[in-house]
N, C-alpha and C. Protein backbone atom coordinates (compact mmCIF):
# COMPACT_ATOMS: atom_id res chain seq x y z
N UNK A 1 -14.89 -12.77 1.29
CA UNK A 1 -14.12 -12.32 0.14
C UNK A 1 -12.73 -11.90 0.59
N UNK A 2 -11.58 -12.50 0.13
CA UNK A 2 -10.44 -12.28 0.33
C UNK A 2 -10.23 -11.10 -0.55
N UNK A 3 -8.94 -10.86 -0.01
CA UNK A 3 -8.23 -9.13 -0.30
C UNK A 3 -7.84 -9.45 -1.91
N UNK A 4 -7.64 -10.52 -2.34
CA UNK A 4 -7.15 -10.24 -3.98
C UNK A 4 -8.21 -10.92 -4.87
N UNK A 5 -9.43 -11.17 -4.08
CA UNK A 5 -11.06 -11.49 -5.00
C UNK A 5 -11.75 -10.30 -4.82
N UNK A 6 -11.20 -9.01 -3.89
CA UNK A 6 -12.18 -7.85 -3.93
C UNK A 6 -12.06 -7.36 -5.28
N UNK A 7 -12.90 -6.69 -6.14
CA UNK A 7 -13.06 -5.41 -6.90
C UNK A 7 -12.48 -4.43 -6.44
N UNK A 8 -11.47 -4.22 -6.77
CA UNK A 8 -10.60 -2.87 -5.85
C UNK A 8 -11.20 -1.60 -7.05
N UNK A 9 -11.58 -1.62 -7.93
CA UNK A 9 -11.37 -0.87 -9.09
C UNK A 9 -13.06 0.00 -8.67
N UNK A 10 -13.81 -0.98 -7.80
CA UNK A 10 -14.84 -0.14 -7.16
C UNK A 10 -14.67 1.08 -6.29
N UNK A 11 -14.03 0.97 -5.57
CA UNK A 11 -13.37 1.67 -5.00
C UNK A 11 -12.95 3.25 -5.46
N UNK A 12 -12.18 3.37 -6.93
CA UNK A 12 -11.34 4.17 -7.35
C UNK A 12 -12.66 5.08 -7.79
N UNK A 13 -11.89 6.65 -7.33
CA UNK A 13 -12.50 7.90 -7.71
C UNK A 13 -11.84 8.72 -8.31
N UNK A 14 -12.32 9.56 -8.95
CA UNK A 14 -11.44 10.48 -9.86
C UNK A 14 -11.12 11.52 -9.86
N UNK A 15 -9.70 11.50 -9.57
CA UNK A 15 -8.82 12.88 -8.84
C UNK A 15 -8.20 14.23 -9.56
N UNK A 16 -7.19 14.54 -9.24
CA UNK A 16 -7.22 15.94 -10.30
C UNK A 16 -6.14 15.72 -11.44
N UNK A 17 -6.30 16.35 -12.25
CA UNK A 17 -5.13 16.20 -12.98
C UNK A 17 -4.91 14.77 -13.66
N UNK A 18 -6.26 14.33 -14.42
CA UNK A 18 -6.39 13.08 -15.13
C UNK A 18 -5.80 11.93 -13.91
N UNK A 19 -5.89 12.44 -12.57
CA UNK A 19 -5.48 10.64 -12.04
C UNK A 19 -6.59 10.29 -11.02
N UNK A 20 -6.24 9.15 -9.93
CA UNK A 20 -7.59 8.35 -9.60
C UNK A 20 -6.60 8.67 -8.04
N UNK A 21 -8.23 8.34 -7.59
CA UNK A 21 -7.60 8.50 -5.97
C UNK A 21 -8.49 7.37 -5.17
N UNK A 22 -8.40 6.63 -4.13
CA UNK A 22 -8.57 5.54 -4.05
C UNK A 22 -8.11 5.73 -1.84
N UNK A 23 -9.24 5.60 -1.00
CA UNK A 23 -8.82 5.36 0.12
C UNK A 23 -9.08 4.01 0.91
N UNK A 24 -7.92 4.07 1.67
CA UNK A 24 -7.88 2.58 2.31
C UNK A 24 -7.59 3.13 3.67
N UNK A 25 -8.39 1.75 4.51
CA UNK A 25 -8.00 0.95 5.92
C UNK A 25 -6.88 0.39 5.61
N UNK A 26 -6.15 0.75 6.69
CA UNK A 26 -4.84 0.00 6.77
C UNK A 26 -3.93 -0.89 8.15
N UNK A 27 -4.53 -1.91 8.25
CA UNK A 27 -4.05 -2.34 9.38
C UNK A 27 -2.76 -2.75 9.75
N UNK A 28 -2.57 -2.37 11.26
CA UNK A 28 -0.80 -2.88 11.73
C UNK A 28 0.10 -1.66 11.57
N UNK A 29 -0.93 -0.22 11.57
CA UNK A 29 -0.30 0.88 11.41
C UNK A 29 0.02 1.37 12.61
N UNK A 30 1.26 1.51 13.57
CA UNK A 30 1.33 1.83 15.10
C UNK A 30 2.06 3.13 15.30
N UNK A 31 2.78 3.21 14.37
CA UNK A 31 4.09 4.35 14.36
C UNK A 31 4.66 5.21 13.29
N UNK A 32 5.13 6.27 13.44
CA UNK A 32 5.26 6.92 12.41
C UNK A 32 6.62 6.45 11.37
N UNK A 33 7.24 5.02 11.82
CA UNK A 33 7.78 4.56 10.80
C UNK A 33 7.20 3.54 10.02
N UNK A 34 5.91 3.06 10.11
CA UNK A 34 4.99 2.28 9.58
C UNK A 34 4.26 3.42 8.53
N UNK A 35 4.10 4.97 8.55
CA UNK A 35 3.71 5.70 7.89
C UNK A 35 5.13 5.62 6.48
N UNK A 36 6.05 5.52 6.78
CA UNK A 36 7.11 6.00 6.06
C UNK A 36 7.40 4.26 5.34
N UNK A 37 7.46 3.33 5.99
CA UNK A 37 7.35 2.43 4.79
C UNK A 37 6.69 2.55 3.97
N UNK A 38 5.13 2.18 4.37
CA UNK A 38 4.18 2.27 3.70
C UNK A 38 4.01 3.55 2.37
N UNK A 39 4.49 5.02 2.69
CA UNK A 39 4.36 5.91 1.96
C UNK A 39 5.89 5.39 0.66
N UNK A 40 6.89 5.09 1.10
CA UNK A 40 7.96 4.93 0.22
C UNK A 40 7.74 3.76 -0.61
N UNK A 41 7.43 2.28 0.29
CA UNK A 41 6.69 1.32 -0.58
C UNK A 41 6.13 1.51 -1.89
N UNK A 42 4.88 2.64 -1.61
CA UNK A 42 3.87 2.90 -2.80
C UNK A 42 4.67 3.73 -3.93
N UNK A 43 5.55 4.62 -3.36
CA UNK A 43 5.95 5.32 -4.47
C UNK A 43 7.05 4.81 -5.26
N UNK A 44 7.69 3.70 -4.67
CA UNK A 44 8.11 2.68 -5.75
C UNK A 44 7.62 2.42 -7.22
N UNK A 45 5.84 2.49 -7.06
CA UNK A 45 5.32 1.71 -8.09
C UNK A 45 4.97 2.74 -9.37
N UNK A 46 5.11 2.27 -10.14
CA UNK A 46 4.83 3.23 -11.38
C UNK A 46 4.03 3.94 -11.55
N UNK A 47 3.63 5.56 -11.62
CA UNK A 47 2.06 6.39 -11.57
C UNK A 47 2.03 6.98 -10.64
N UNK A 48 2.53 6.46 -9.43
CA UNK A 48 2.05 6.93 -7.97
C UNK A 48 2.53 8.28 -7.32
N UNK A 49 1.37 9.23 -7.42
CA UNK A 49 1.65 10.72 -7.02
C UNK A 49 2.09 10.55 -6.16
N UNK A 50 0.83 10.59 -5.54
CA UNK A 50 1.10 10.91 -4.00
C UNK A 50 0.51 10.02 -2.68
N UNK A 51 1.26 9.56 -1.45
CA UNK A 51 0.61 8.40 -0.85
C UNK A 51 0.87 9.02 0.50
N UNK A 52 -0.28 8.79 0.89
CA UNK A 52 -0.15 9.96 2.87
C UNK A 52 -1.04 9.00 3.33
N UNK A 53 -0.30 8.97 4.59
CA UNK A 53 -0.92 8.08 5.58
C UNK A 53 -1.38 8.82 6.72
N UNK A 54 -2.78 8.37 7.45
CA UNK A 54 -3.18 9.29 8.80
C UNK A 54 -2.86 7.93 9.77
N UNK A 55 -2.05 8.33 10.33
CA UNK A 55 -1.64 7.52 12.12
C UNK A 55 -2.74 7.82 12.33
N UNK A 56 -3.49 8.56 12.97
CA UNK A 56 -4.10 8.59 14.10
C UNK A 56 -5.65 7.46 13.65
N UNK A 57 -6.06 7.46 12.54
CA UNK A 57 -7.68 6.96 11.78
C UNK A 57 -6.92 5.84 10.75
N UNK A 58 -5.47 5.45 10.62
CA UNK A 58 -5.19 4.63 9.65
C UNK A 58 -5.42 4.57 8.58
N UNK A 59 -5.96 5.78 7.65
CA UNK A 59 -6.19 5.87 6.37
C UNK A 59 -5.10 6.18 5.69
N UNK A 60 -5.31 5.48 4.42
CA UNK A 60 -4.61 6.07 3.58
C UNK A 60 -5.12 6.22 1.87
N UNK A 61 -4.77 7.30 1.78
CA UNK A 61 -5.06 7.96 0.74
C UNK A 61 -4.05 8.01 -0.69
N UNK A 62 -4.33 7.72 -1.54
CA UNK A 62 -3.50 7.18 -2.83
C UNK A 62 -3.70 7.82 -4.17
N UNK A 63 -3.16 8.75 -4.55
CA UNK A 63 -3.19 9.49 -6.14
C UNK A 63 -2.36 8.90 -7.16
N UNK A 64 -3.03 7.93 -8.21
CA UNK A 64 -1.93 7.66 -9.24
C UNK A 64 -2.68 8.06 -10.62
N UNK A 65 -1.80 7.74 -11.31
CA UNK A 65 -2.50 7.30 -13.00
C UNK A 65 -2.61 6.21 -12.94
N UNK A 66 -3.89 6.01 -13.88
CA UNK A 66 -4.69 4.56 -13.57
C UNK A 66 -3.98 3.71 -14.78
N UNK A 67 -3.50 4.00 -16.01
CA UNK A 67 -2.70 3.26 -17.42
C UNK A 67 -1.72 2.97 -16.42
N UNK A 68 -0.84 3.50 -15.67
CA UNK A 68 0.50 2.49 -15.41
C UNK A 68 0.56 1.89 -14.16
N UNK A 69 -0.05 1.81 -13.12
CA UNK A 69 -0.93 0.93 -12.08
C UNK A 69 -2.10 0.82 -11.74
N UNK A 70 -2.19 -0.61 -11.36
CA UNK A 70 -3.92 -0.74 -11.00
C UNK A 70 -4.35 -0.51 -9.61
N UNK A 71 -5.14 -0.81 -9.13
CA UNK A 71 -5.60 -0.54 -7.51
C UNK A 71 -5.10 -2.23 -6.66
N UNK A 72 -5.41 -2.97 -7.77
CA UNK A 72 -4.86 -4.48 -7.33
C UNK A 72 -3.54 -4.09 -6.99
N UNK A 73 -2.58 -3.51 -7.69
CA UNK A 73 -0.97 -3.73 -7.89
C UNK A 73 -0.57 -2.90 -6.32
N UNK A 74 -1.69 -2.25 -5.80
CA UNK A 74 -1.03 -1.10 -4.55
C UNK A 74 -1.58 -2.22 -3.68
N UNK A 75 -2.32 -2.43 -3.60
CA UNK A 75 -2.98 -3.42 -2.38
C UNK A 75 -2.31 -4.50 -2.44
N UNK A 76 -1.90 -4.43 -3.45
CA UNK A 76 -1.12 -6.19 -3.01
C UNK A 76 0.75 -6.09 -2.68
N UNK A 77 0.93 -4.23 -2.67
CA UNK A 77 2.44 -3.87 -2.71
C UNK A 77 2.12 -3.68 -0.93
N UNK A 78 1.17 -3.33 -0.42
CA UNK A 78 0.83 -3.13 0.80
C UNK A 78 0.95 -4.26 1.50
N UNK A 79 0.43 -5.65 0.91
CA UNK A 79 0.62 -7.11 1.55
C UNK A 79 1.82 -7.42 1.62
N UNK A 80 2.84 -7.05 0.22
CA UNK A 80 4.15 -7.71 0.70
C UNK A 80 5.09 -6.47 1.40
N UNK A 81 4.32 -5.41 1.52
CA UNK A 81 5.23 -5.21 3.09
C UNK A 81 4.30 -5.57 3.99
N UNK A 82 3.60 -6.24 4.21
CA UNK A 82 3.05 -6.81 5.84
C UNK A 82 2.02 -5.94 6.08
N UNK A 83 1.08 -5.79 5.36
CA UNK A 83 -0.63 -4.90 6.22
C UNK A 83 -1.02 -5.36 5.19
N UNK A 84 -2.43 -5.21 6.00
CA UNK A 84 -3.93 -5.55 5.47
C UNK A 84 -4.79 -4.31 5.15
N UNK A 85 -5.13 -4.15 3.53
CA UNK A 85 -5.60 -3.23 3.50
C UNK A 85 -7.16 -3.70 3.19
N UNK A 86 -8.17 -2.33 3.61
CA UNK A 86 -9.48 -2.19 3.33
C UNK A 86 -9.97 -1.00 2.81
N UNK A 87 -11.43 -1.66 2.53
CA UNK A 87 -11.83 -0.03 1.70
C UNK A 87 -12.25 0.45 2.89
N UNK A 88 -11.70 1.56 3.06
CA UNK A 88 -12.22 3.17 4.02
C UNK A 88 -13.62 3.10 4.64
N UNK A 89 -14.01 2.83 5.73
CA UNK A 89 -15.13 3.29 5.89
C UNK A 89 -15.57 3.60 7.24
N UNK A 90 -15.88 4.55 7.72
CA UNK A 90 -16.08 5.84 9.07
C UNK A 90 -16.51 4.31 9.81
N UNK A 91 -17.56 3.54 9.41
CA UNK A 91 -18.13 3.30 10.74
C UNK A 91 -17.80 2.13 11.06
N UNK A 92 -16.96 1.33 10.14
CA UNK A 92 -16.28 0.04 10.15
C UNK A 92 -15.04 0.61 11.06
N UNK A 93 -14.09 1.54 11.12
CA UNK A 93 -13.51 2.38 11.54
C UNK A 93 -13.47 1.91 13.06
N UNK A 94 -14.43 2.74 13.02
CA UNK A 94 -14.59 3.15 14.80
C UNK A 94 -14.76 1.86 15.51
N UNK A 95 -16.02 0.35 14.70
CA UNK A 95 -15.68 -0.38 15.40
C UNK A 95 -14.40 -1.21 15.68
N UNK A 96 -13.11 -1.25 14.55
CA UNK A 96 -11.85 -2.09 14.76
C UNK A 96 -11.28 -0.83 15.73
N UNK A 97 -11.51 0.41 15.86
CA UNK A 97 -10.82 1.33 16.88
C UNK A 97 -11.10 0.75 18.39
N UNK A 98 -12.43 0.89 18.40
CA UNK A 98 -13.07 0.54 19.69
C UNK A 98 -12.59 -1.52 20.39
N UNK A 99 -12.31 -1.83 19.15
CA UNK A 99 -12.24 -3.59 19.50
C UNK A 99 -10.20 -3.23 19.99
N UNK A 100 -10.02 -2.78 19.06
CA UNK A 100 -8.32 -2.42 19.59
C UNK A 100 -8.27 -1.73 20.68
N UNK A 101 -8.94 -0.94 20.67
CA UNK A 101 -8.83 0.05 22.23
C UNK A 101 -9.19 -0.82 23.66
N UNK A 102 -10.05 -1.55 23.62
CA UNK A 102 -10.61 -2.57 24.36
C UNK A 102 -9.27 -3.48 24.62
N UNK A 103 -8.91 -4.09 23.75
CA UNK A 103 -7.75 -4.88 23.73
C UNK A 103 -6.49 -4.50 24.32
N UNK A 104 -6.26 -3.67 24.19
CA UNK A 104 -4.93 -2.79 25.14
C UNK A 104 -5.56 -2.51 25.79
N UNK A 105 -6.85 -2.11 26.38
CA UNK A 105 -7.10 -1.86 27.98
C UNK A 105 -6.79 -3.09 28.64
N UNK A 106 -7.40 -4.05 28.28
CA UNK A 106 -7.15 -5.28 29.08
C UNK A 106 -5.49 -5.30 29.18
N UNK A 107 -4.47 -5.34 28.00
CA UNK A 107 -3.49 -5.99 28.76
C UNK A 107 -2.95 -4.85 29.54
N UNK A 108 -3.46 -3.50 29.12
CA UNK A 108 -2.37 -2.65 30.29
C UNK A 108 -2.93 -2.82 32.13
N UNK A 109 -4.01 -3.37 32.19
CA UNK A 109 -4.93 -3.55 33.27
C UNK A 109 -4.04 -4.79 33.83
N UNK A 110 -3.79 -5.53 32.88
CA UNK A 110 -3.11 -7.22 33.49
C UNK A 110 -1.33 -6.38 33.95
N UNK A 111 -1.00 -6.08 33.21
CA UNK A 111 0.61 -5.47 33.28
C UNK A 111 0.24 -4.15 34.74
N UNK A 112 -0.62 -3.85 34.61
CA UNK A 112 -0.39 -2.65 36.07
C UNK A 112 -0.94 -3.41 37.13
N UNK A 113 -1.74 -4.72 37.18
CA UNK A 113 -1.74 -5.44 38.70
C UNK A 113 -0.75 -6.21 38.43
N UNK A 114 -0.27 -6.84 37.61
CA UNK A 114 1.04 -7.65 37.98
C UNK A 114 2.05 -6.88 38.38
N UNK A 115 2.37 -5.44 38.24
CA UNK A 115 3.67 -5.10 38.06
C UNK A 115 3.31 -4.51 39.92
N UNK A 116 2.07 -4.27 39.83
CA UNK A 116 2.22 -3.74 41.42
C UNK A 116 1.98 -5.07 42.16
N UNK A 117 1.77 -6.37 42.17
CA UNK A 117 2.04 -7.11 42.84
C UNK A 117 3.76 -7.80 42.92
N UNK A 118 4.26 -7.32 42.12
CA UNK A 118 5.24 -7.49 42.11
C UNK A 118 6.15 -6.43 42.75
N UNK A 119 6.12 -4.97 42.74
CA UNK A 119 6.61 -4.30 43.66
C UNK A 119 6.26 -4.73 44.89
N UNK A 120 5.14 -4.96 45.26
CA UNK A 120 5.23 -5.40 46.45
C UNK A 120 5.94 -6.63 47.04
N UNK A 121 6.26 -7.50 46.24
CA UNK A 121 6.96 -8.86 46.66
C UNK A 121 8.63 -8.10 46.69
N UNK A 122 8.95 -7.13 45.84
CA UNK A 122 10.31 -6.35 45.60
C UNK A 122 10.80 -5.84 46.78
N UNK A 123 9.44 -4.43 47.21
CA UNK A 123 9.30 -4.11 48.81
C UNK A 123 9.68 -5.08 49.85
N UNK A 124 9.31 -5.88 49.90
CA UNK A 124 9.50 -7.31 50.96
C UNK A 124 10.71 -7.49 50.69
N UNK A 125 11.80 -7.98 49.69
CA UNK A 125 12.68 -8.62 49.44
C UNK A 125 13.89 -7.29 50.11
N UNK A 126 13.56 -6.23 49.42
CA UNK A 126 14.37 -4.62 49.89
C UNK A 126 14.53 -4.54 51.62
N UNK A 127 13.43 -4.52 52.57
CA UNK A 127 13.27 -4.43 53.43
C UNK A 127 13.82 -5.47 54.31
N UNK A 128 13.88 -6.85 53.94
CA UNK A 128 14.20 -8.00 54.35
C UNK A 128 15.86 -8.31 54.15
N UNK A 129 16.54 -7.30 53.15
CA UNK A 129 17.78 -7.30 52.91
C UNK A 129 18.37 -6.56 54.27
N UNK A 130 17.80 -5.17 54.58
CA UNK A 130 18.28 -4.90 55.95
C UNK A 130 17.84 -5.58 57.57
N UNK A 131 16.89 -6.51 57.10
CA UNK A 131 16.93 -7.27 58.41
C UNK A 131 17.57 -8.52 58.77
N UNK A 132 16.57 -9.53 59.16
CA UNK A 132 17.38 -10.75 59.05
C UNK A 132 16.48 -11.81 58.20
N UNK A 133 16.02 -11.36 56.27
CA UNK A 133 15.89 -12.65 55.69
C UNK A 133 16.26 -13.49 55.11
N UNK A 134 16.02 -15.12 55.24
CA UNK A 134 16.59 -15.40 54.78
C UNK A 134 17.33 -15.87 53.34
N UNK A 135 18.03 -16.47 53.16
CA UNK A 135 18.55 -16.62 51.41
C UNK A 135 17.16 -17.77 50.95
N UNK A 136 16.79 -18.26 51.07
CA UNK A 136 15.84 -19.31 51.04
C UNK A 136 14.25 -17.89 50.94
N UNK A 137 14.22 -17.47 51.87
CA UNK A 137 12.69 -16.66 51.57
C UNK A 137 13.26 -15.50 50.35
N UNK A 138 14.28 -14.90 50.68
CA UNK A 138 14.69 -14.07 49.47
C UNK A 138 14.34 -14.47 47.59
N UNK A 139 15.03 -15.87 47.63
CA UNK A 139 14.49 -16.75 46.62
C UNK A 139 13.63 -17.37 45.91
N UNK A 140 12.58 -17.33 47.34
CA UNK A 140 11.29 -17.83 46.81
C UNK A 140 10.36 -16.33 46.41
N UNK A 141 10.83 -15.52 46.80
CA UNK A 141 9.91 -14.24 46.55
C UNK A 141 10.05 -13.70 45.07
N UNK A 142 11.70 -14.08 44.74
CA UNK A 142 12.20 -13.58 43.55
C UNK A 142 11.20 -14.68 42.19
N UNK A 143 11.52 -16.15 42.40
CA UNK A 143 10.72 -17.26 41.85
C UNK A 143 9.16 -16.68 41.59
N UNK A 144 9.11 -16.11 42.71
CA UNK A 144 7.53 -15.90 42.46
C UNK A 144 7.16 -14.64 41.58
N UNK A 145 8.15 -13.82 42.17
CA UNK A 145 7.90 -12.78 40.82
C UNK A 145 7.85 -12.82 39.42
N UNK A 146 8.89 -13.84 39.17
CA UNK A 146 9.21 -14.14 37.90
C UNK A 146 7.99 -14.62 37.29
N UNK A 147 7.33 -15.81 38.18
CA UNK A 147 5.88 -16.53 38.14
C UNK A 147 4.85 -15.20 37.81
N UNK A 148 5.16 -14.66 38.03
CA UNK A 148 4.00 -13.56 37.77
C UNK A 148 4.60 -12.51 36.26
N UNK A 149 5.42 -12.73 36.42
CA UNK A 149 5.98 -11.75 35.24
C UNK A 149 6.49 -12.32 33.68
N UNK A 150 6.48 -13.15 33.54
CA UNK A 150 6.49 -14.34 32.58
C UNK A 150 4.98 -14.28 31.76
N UNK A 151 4.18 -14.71 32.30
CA UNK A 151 2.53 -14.85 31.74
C UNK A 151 2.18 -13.49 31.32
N UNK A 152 2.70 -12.33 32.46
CA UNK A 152 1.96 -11.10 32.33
C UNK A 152 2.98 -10.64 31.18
N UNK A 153 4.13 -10.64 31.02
CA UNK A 153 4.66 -10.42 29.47
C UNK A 153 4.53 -10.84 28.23
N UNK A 154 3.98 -12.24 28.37
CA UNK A 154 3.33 -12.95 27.23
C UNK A 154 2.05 -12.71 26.73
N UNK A 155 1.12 -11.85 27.72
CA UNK A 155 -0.22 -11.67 27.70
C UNK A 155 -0.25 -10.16 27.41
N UNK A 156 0.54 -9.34 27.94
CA UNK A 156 0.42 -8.14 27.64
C UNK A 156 1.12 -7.31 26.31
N UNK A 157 1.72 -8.60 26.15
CA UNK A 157 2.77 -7.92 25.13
C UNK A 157 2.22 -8.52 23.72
N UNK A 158 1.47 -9.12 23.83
CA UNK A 158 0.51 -10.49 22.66
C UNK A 158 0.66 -9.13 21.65
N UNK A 159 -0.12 -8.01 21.83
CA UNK A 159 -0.39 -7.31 20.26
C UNK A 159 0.96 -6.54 19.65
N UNK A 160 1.77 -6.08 20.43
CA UNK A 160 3.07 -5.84 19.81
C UNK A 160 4.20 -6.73 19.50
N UNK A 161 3.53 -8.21 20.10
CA UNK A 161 4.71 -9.37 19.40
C UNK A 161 3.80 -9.89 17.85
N UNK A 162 2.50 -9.88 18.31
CA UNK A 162 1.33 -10.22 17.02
C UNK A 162 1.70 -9.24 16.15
N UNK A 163 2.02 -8.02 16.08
CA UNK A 163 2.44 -7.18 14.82
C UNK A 163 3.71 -7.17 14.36
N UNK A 164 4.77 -7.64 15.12
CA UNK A 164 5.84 -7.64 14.35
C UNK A 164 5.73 -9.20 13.94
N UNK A 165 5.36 -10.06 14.27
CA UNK A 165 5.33 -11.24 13.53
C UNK A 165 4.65 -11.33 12.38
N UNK A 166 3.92 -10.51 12.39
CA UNK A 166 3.22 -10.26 10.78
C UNK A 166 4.00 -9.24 9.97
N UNK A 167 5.09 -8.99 10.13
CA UNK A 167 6.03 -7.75 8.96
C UNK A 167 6.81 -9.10 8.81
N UNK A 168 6.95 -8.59 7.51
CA UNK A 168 8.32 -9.61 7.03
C UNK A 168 9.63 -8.15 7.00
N UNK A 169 10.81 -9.70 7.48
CA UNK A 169 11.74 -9.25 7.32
C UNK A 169 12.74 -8.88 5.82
N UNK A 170 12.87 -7.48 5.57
CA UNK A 170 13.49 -7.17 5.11
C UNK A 170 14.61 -6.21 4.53
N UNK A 171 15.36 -6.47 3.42
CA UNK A 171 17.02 -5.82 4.30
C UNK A 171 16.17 -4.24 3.35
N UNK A 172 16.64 -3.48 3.97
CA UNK A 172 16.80 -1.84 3.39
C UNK A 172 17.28 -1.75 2.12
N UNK A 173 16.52 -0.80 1.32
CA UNK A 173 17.44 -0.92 0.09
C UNK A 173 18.86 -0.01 0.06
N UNK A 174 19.50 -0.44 -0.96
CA UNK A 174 20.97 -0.32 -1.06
C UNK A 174 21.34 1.38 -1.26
N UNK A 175 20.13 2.29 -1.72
CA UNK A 175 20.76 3.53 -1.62
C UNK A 175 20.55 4.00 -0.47
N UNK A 176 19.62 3.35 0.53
CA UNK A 176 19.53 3.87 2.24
C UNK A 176 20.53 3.06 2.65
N UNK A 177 20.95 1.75 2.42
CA UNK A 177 22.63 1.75 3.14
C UNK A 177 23.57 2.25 2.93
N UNK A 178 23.24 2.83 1.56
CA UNK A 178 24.52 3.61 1.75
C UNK A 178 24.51 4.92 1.70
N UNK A 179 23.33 5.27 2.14
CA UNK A 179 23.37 6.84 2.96
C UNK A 179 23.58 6.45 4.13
N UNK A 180 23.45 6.10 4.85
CA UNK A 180 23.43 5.42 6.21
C UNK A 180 24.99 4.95 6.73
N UNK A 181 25.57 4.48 5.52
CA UNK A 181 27.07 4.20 5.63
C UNK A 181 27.50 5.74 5.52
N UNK A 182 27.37 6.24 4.84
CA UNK A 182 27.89 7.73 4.60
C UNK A 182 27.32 8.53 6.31
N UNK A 183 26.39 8.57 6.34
CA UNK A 183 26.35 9.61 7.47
C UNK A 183 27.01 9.01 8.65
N UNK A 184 27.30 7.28 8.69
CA UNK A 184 28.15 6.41 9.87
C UNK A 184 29.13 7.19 9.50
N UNK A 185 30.07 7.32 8.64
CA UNK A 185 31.61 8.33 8.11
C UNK A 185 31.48 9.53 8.57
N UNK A 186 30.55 10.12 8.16
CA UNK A 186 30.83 11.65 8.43
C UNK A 186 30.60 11.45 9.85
N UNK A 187 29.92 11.13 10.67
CA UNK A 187 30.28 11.37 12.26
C UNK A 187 30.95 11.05 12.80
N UNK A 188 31.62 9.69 12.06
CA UNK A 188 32.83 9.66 12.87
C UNK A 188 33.94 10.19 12.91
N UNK A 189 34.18 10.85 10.99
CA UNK A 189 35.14 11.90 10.81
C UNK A 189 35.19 13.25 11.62
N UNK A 190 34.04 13.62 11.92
CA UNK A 190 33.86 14.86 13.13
C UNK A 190 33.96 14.50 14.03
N UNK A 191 33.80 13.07 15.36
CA UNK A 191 33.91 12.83 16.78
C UNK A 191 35.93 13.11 16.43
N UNK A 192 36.32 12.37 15.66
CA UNK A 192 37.85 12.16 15.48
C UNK A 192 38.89 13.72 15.60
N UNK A 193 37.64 14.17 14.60
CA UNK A 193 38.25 15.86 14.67
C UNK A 193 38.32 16.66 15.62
N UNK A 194 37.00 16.26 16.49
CA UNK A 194 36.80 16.98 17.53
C UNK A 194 38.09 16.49 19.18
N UNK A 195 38.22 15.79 18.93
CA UNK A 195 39.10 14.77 19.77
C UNK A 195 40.86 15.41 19.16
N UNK A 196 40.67 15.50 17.96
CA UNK A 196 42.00 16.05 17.64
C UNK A 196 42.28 17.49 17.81
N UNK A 197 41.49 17.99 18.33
CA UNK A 197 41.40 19.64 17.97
C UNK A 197 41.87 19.89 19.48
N UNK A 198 42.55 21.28 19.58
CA UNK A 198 43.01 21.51 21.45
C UNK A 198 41.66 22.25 21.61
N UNK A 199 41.72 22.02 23.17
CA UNK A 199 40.63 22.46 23.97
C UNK A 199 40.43 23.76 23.48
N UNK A 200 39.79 24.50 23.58
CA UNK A 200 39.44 25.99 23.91
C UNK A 200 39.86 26.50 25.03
N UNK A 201 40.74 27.18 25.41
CA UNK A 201 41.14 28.26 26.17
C UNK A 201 39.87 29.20 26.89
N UNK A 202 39.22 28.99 28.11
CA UNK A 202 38.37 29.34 28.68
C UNK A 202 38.65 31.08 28.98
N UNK A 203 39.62 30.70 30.17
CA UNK A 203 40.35 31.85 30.95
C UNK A 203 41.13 32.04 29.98
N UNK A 204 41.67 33.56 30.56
CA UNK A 204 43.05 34.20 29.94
C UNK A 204 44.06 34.21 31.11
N UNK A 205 45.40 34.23 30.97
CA UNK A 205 46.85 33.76 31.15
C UNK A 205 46.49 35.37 32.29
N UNK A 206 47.35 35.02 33.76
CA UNK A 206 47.07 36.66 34.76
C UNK A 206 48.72 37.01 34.14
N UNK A 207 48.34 38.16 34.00
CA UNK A 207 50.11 38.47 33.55
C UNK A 207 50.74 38.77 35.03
């Protein structure tokens, strides 16, 4: 069952203050600016109290009125910013925790023997600079590092290039550029000021 043939409306429970509350799995959640799309995203949509996200368990939790959005309309505002949402559940949880956790063990395991086989080819190259090696072994040591550091960046880096290839790109909206233009002004109007202003007088003048 795909994400827009679920019954999302199963899901929905009933919260305070005549509205519905509704928790989700949320995948591709890494950082606390993935909390802040996601929370601003939702409150875009019409109804929507309140939307909090947990980093650490990936839940998220959703208070609206149910007359001016549906549970379809959030889950599918969640797809077009780039995550996959699910319904909440402890023990489904722990196993995508445990399959992700697994998964970054391996590549940080591949990235810490490559990177120390590679200091060591570095060591050699360092040491060999104060003796007599030559431009030819210098070269091939460097070649080889690279040989090793190429695969191990492609392999280790797989789940943080796999998540940004799944966000779509898009531009900021226009009242964050132009807060953003505004606070670019005001600092530069203060570096300018500060630059124009005379030093401060530390010492006093010996009469």
């Amino acid at each position: 069952m795909t994400v827009h043939q679920r019954d999302w409306q199963a899901f929905v429970t009933p919260g305070k203050d005549g509205a519905v509350h509704m928790d989700l799995a949320v995948d591709g959640i890494t950082c606390a600016a993935c909390m802040g799309d996601i929370e601003r995203g939702l409150k875009r949509l019409p109804g929507i109290r309140t939307a909090r996200v947990n980093l650490t368990s990936q839940r998220l939790g959703v208070d609206w009125v149910e007359d001016e959005t549906g549970a379809d309309e959030i889950v599918a505002e969640l797809a077009r910013l780039g995550y996959t949402a699910h319904p909440f559940d402890p023990a489904s949880h722990r196993e995508r925790q445990d399959k992700t956790g697994k998964e970054l063990l391996r590549c940080l395991a591949v990235a810490g023997f490559a990177g120390m086989n590679i200091m060591l080819l570095s060591v050699s190259v360092w040491s060999g600079n104060a003796t007599d090696i030559t431009p030819e072994t210098r070269d091939f040591f460097h070649w080889l590092s690279a040989l090793i550091a190429l695969p191990t960046v492609a392999y280790s880096g797989r789940p943080f290039l796999k998540k940004r290839a799944e966000r779509p790109v898009e531009r900021p909206p226009e009242h964050g550029r132009a807060d953003h233009d505004r606070c670019q002004s005001r600092n530069g109007a203060i570096a300018r000021a500060d630059r124009a202003a005379p030093a401060p007088r530390l010492f006093r003048d010996r009469p």
